[in-house]
Every structure is written in structure tokens, then in C-alpha cells.
N, C-alpha and C. Protein backbone atom coordinates (compact mmCIF):
# COMPACT_ATOMS: atom_id res chain seq x y z
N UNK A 1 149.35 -1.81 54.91
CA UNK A 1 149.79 -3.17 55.08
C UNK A 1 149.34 -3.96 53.86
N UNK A 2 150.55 -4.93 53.35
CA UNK A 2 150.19 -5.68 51.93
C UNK A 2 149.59 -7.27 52.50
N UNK A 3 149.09 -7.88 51.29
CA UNK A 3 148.74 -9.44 51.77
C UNK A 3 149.61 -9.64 51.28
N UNK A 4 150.95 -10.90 50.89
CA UNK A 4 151.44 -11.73 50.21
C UNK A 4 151.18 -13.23 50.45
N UNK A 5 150.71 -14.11 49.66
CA UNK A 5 150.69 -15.51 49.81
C UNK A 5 150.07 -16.05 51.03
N UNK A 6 149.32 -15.52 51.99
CA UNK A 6 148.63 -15.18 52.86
C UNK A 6 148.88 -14.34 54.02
N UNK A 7 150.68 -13.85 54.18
CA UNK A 7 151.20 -13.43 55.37
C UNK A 7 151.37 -11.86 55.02
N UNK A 8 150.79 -10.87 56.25
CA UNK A 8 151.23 -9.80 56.06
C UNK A 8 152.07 -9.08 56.10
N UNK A 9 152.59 -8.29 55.51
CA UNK A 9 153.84 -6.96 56.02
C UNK A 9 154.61 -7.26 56.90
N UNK A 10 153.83 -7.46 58.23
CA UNK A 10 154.39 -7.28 59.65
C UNK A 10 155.13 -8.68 59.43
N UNK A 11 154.52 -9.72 59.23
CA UNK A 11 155.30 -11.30 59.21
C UNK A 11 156.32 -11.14 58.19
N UNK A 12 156.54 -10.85 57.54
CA UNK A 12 157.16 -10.55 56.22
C UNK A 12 158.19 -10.03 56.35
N UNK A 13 158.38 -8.73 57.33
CA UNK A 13 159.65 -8.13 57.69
C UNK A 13 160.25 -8.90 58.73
N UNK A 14 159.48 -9.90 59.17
CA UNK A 14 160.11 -10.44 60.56
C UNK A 14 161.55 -11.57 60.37
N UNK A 15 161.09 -11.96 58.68
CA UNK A 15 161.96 -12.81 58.53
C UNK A 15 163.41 -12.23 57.54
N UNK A 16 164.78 -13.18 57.02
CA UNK A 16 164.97 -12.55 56.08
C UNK A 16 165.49 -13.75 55.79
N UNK A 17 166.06 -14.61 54.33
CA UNK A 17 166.53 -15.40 53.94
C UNK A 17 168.07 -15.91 54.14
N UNK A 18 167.91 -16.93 54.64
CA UNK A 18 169.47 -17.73 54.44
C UNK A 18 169.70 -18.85 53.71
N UNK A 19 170.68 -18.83 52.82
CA UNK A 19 170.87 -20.14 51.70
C UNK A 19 171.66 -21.50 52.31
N UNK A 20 171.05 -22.50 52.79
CA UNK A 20 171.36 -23.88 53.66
C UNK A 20 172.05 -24.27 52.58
N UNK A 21 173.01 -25.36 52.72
CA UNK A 21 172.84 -27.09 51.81
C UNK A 21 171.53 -27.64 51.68
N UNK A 22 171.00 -27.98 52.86
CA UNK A 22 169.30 -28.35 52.48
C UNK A 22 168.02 -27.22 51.25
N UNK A 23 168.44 -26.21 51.87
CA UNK A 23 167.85 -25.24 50.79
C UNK A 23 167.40 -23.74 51.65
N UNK A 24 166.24 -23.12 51.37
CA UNK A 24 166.38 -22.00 51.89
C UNK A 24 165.78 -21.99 53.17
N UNK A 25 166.73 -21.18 54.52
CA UNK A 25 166.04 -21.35 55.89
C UNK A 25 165.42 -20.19 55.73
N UNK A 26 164.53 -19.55 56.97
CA UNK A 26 163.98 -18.15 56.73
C UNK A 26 164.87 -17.81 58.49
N UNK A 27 165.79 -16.65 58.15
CA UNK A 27 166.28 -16.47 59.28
C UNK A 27 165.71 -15.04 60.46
N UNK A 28 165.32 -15.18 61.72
CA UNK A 28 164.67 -14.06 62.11
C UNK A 28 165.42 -13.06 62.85
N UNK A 29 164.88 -12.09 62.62
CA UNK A 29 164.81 -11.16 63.45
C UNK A 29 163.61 -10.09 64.35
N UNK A 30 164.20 -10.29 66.03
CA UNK A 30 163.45 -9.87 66.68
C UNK A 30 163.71 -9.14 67.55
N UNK A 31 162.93 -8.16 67.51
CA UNK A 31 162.97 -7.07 68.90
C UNK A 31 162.00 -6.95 70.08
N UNK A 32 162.06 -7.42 70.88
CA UNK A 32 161.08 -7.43 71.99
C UNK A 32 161.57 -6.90 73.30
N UNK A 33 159.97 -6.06 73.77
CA UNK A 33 160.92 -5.72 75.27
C UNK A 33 160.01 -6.34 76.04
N UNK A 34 160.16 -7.00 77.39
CA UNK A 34 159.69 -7.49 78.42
C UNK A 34 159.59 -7.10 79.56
N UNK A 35 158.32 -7.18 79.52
CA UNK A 35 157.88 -6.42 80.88
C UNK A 35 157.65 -7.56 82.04
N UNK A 36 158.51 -7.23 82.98
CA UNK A 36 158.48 -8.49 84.15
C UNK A 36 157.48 -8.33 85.05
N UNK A 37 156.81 -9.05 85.85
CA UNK A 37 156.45 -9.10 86.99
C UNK A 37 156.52 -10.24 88.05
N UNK A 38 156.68 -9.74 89.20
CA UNK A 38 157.25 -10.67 90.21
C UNK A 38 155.96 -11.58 90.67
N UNK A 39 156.28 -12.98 91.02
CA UNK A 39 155.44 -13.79 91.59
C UNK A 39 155.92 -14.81 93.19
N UNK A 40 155.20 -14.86 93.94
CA UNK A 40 156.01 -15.72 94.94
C UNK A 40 155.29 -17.14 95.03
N UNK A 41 154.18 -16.98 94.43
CA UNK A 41 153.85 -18.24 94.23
C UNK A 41 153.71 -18.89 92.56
N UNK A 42 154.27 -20.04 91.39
CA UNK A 42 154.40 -20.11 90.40
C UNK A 42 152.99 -20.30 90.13
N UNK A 43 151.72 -20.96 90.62
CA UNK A 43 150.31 -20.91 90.64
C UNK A 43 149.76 -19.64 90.02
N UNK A 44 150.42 -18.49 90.78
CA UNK A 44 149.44 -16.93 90.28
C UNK A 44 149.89 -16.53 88.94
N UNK A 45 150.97 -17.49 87.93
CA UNK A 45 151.51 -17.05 86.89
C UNK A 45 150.31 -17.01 85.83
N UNK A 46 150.12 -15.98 85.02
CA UNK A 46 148.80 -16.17 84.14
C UNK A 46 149.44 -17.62 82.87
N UNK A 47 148.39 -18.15 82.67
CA UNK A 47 147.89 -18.75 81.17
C UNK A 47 148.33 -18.40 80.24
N UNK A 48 149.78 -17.77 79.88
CA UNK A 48 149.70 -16.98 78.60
C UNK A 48 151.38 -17.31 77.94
N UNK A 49 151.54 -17.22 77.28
CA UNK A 49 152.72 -17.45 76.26
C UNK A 49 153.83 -16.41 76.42
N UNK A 50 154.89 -16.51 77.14
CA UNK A 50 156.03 -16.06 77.46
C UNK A 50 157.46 -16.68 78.20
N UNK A 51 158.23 -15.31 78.74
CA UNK A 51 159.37 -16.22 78.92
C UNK A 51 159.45 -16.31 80.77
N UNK A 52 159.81 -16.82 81.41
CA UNK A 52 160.24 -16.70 82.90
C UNK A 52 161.58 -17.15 83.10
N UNK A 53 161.15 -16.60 84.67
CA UNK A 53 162.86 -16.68 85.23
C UNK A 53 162.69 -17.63 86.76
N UNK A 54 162.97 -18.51 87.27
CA UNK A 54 163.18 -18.61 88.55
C UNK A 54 164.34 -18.32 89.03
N UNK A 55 164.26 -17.13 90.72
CA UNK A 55 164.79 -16.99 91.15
C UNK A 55 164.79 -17.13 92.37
N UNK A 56 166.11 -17.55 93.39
CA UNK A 56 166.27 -16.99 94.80
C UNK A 56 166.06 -15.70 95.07
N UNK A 57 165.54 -15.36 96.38
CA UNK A 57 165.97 -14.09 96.97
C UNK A 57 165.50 -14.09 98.00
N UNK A 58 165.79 -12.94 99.04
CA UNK A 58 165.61 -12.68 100.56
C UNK A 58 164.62 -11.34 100.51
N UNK A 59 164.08 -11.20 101.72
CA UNK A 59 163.06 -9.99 102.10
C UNK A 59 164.12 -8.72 102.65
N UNK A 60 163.89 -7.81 103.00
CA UNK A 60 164.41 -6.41 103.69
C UNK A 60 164.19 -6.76 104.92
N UNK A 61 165.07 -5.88 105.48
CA UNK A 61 164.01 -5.33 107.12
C UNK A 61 162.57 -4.99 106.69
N UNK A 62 162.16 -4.53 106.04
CA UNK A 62 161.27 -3.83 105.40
C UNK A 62 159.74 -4.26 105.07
N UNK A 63 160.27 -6.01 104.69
CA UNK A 63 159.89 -6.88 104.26
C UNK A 63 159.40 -7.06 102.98
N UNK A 64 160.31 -6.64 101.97
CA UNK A 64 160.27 -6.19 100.81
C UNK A 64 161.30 -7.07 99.75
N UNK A 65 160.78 -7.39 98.76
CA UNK A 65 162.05 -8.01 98.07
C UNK A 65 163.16 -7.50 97.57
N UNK A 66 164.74 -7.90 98.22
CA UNK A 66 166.12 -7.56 97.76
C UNK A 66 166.49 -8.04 96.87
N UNK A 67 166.10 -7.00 95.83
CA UNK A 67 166.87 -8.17 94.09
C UNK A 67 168.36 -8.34 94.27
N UNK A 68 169.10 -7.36 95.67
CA UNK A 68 170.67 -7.37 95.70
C UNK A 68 170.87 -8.67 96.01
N UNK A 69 169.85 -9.31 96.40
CA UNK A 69 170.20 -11.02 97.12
C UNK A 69 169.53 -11.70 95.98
N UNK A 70 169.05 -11.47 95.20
CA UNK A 70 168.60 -12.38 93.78
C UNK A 70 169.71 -13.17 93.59
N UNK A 71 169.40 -14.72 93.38
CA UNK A 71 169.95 -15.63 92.59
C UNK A 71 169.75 -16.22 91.71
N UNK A 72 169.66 -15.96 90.02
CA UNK A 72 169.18 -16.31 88.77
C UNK A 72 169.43 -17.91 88.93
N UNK A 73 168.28 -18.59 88.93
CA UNK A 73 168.04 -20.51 88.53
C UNK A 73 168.03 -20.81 87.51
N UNK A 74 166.93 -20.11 86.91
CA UNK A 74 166.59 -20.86 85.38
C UNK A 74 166.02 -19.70 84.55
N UNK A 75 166.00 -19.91 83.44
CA UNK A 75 164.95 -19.09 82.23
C UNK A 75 164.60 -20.32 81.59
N UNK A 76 163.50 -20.11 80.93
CA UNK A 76 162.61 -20.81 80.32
C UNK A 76 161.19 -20.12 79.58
N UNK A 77 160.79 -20.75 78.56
CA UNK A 77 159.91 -20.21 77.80
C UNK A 77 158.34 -21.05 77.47
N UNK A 78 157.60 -20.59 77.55
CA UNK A 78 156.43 -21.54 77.73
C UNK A 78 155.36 -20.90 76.91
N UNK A 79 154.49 -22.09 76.04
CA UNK A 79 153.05 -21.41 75.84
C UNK A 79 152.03 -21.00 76.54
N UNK A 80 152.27 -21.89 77.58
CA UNK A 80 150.85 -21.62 79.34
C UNK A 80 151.92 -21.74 80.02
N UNK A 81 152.81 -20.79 80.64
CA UNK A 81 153.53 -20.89 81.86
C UNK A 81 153.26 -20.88 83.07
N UNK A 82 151.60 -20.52 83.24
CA UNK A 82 151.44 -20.82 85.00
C UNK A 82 151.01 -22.13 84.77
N UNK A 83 150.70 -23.24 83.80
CA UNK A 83 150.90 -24.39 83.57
C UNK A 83 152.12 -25.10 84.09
N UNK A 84 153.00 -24.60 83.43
CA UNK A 84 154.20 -24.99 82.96
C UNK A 84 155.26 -25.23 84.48
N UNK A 85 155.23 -24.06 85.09
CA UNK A 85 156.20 -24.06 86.36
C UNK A 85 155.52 -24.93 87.95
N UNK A 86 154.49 -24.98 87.64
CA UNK A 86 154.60 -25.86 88.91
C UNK A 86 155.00 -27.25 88.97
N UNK A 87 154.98 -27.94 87.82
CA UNK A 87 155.24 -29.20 87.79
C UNK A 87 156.59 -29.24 87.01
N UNK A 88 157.41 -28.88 86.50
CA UNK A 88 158.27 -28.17 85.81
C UNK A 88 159.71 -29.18 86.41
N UNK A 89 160.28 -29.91 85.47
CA UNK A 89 161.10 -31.18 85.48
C UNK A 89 162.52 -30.74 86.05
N UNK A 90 162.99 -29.06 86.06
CA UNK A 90 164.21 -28.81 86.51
C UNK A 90 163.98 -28.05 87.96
N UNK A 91 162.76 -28.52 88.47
CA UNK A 91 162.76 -28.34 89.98
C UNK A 91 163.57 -28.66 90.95
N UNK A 92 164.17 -30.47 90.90
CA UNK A 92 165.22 -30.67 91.48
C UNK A 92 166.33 -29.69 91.75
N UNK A 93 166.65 -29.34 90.21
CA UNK A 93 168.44 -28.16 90.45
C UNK A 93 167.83 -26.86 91.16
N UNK A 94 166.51 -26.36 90.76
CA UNK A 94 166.16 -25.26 91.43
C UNK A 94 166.55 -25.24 93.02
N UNK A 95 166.08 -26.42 93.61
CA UNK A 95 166.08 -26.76 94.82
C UNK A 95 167.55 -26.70 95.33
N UNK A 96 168.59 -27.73 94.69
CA UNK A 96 170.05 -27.95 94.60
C UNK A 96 170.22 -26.79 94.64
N UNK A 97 169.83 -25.92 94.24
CA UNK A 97 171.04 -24.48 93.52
C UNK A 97 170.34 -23.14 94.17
N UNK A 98 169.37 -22.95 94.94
CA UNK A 98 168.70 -22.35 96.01
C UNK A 98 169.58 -22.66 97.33
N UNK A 99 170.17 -21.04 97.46
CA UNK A 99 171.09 -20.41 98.28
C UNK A 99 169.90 -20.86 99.56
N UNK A 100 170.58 -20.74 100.67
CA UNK A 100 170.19 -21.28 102.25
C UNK A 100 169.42 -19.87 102.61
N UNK A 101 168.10 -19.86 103.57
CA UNK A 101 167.41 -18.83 103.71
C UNK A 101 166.72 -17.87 102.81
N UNK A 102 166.45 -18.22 101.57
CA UNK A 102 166.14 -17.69 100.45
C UNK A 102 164.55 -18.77 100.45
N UNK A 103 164.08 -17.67 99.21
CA UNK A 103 163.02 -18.10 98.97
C UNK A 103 162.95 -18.50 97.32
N UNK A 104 162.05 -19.00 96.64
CA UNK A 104 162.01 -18.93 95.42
C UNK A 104 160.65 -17.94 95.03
N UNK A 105 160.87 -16.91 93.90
CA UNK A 105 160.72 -16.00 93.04
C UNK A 105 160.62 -16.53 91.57
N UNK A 106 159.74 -16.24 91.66
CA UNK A 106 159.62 -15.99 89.68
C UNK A 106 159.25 -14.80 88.51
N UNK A 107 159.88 -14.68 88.13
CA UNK A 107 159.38 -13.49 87.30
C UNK A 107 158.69 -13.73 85.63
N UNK A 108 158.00 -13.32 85.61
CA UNK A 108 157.28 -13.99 84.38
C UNK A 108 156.99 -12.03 83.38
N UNK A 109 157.09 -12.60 81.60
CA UNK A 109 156.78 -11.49 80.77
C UNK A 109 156.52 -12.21 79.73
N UNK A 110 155.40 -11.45 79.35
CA UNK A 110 154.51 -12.13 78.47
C UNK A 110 154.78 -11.71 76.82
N UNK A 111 155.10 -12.73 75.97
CA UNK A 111 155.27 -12.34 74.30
C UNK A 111 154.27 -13.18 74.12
N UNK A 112 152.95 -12.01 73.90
CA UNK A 112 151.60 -12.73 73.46
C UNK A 112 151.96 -13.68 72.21
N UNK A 113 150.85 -14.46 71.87
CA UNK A 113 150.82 -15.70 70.66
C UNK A 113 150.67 -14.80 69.59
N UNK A 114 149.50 -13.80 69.97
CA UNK A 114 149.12 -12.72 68.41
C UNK A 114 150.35 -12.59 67.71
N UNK A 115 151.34 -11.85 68.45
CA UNK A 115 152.64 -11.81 67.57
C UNK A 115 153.86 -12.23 67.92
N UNK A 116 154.43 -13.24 69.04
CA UNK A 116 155.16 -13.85 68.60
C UNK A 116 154.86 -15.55 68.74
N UNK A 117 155.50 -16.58 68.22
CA UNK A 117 155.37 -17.50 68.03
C UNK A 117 156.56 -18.42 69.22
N UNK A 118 155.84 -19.71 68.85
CA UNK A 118 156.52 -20.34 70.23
C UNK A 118 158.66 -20.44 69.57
N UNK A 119 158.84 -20.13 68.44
CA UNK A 119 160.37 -20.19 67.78
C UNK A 119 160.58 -18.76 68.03
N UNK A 120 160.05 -17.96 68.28
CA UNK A 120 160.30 -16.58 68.55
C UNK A 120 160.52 -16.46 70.31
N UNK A 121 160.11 -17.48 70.99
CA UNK A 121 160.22 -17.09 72.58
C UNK A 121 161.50 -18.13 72.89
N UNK A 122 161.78 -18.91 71.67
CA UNK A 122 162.70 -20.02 72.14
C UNK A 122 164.17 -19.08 71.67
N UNK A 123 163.63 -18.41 71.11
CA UNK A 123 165.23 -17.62 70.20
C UNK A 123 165.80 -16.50 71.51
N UNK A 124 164.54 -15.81 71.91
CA UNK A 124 164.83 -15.00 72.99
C UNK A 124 164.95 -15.68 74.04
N UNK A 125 164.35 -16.71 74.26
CA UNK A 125 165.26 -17.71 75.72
C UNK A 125 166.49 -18.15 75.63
N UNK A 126 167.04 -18.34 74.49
CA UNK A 126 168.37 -18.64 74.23
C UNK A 126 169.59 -17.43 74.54
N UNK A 127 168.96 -16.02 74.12
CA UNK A 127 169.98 -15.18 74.12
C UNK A 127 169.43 -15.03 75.33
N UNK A 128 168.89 -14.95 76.37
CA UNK A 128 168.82 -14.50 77.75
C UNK A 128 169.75 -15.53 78.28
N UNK A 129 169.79 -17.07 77.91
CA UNK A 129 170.82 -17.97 78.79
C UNK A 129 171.97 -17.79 78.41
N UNK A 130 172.18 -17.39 77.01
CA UNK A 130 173.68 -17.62 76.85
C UNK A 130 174.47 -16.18 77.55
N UNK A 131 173.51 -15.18 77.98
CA UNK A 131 173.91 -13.84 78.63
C UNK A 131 174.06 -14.33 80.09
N UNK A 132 173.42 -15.04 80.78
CA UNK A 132 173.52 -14.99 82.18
C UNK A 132 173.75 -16.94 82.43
N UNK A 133 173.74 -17.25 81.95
CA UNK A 133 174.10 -18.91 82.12
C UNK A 133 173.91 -19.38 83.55
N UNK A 134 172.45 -19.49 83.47
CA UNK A 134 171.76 -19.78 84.93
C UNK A 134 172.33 -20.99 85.37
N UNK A 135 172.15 -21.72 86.38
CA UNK A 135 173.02 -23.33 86.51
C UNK A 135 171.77 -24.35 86.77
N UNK A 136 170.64 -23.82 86.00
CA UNK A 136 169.50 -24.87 86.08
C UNK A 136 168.72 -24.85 84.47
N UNK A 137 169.00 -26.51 83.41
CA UNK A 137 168.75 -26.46 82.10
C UNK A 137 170.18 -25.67 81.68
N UNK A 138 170.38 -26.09 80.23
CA UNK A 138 171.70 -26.37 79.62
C UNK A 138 171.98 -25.43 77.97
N UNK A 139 170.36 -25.03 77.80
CA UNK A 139 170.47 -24.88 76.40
C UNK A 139 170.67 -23.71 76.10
N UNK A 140 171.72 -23.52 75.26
CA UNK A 140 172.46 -22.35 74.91
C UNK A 140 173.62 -21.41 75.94
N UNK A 141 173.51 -22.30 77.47
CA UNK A 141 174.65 -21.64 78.16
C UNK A 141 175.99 -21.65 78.17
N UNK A 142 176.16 -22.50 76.80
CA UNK A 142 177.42 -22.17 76.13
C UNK A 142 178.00 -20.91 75.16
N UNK A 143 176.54 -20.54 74.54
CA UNK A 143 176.75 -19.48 73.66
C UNK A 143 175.56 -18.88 72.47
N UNK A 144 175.28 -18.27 72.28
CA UNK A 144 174.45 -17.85 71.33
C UNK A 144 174.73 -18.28 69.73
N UNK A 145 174.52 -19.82 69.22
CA UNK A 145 174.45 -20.72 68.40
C UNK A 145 173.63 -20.55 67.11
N UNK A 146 172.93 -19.18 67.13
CA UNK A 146 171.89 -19.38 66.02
C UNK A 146 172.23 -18.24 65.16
N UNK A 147 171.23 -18.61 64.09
CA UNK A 147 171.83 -16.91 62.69
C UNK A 147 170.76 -15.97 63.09
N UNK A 148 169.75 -16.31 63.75
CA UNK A 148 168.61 -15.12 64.27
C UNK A 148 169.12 -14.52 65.08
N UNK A 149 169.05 -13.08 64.38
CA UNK A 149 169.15 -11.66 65.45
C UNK A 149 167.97 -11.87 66.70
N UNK A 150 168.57 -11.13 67.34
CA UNK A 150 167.18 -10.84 68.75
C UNK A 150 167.65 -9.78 69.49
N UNK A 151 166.85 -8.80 70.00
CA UNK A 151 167.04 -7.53 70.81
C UNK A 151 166.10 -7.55 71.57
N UNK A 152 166.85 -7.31 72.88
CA UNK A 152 165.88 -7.78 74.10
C UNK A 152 166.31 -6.42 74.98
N UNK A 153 164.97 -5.78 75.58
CA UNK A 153 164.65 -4.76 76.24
C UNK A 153 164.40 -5.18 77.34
N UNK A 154 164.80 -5.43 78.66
CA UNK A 154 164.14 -5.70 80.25
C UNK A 154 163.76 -4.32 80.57
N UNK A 155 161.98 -4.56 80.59
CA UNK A 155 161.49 -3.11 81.65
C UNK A 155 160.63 -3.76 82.97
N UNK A 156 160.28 -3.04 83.83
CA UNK A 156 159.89 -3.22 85.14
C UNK A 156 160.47 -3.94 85.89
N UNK A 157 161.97 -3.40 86.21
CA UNK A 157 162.11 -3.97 87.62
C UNK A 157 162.69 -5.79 87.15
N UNK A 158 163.87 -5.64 85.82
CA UNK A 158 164.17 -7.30 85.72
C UNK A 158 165.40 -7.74 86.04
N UNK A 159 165.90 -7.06 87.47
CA UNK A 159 166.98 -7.89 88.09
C UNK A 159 166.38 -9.21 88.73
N UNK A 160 166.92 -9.93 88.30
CA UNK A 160 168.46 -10.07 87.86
C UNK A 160 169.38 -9.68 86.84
N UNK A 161 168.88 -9.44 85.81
CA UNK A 161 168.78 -9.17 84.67
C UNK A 161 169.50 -7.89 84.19
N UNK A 162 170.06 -7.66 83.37
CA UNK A 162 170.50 -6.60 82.66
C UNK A 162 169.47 -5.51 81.70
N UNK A 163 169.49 -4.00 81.94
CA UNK A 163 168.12 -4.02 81.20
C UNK A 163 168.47 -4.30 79.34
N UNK A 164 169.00 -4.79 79.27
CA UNK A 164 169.24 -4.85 77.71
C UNK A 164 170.19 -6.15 77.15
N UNK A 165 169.86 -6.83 76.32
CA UNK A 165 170.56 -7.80 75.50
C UNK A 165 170.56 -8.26 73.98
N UNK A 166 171.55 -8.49 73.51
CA UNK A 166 171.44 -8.70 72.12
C UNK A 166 172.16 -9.91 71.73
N UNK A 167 171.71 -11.02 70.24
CA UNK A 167 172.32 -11.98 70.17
C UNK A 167 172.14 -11.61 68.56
N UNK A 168 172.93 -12.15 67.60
CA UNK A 168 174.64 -12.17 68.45
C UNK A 168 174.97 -10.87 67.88
């Protein structure tokens, strides 16, 4: 691994150049896979820098969660997300847009701070909305708007979710 100008290797490949009118942007590319885990209360979400999902869903006979009854609300990206979701300003539509007899679910996956940055969780929240265009928050559920690549891996269990996405 090299130093340059203080950033190493690893930061270095992350970016690659685009020529603006304003002047030069640094455009990214990212590959991340996310590992989900389910929460039923947004309280038990850890302290830590990643992306979430609120969802509807129903129990089994079983009493087990049916992701076949999952209803995708929102994605969103946070530096402290068990911060972030309990008080969390698009609660109203959650509520509005929460199917009858359902519960709310959250799934939370963590892109530590060490290596990615809070423009790195906003790039991958974008290509997760413009893939599934939740009906709670607005940004990017028109389309994947940006020159940053992103490759997104869903592991453990991220239905709603597709296990794989790419922008653009």
C-alpha cells in the first residue's frame, strides 16, 4: 500500500475523475455487500453508520416472520441509525402506508465509518430506492441520477430486497 498526498491506495482506487464546467469532480465507485439483520423494535438498532429499511410484515402460524407478506416503506441511510429511526420525520407515511394487521420491521446493515463515508451510504441509498421505489421519502425514486457506479450485494436474509443491485 502507497501514501499519496495523505490518502492511501485503498482511497485512491475508490475514486476516478470527471471533467465538470465547474472543474474536476472525483467520481465513485463502490462495491459493497450488506449484511441485514432483522429488528422489531427500531431502539435495538446499534449506534453505527449504515443503511436501513422499514418494513411491514405478518408472523406464520409458526410465529415466525413472513418476508412473503413484507411491505418495503422506506430506505434510508444514517451515521447512528438506532439514533436516527425512532424519532425519524417520515414516520407519518410509514404509518399511512402500513398494510392493516401488519407490524413494522426494520432491517438494518452496517457500512462501517472506517471505510465507507457518509457520500458512500448516500450513493448506495439512492441505488437501493431507485430499484424498489418505496412510497415513504422521494429521493432518487425516480431514477438513478448520479455518475457514481455502485454494486450492491444483499446477504442474510434481505427480502424484501433483491439479492443484488447495480447503478447505473
Amino acid at each position: 500500500m502507497f501514501e499519496k498526498n495523505g490518502l492511501n491506495e485503498n482511497v485512491l482506487l475508490k475514486y476516478r475523475q470527471s471533467i465538470t464546467p465547474l472543474g474536476i469532480k472525483m467520481v465513485r465507485t463502490i462495491n459493497v455487500t450488506l449484511e441485514w439483520s432483522l429488528f422489531v423494535r427500531p431502539e435495538d438498532i446499534p449506534m453505527r453508520a449504515g443503511i436501513y429499511m422499514v418494513i411491514a410484515g405478518r408472523k406464520d402460524e409458526n410465529g415466525s416472520w413472513e418476508p412473503s407478506t413484507y411491505k418495503l416503506l422506506d430506505i434510508g441511510q444514517s451515521g447512528e441509525t438506532g439514533d436516527r429511526l425512532p424519532t425519524h420525520e417520515r414516520e407519518p407515511c410509514w404509518k399511512k402506508e402500513k398494510p392493516p394487521n401488519t407490524d413494522f420491521l426494520y432491517k438494518f446493515a452496517i457500512m462501517p465509518s472506517e471505510k465507507y463515508d457518509e457520500e458512500d451510504r448516500r450513493i448506495a441509498e439512492c441505488c437501493l430506492r431507485a430499484h424498489t421505489k418505496p412510497p415513504c421519502g422521494s429521493e432518487c425514486n425516480d431514477g438513478y441520477n448520479r455518475k457514481d457506479t455502485v454494486s450492491i450485494t444483499n446477504a442474510s436474509k434481505p427480502a424484501p430486497l433483491s439479492e443484488k443491485y447495480s447503478c447505473p
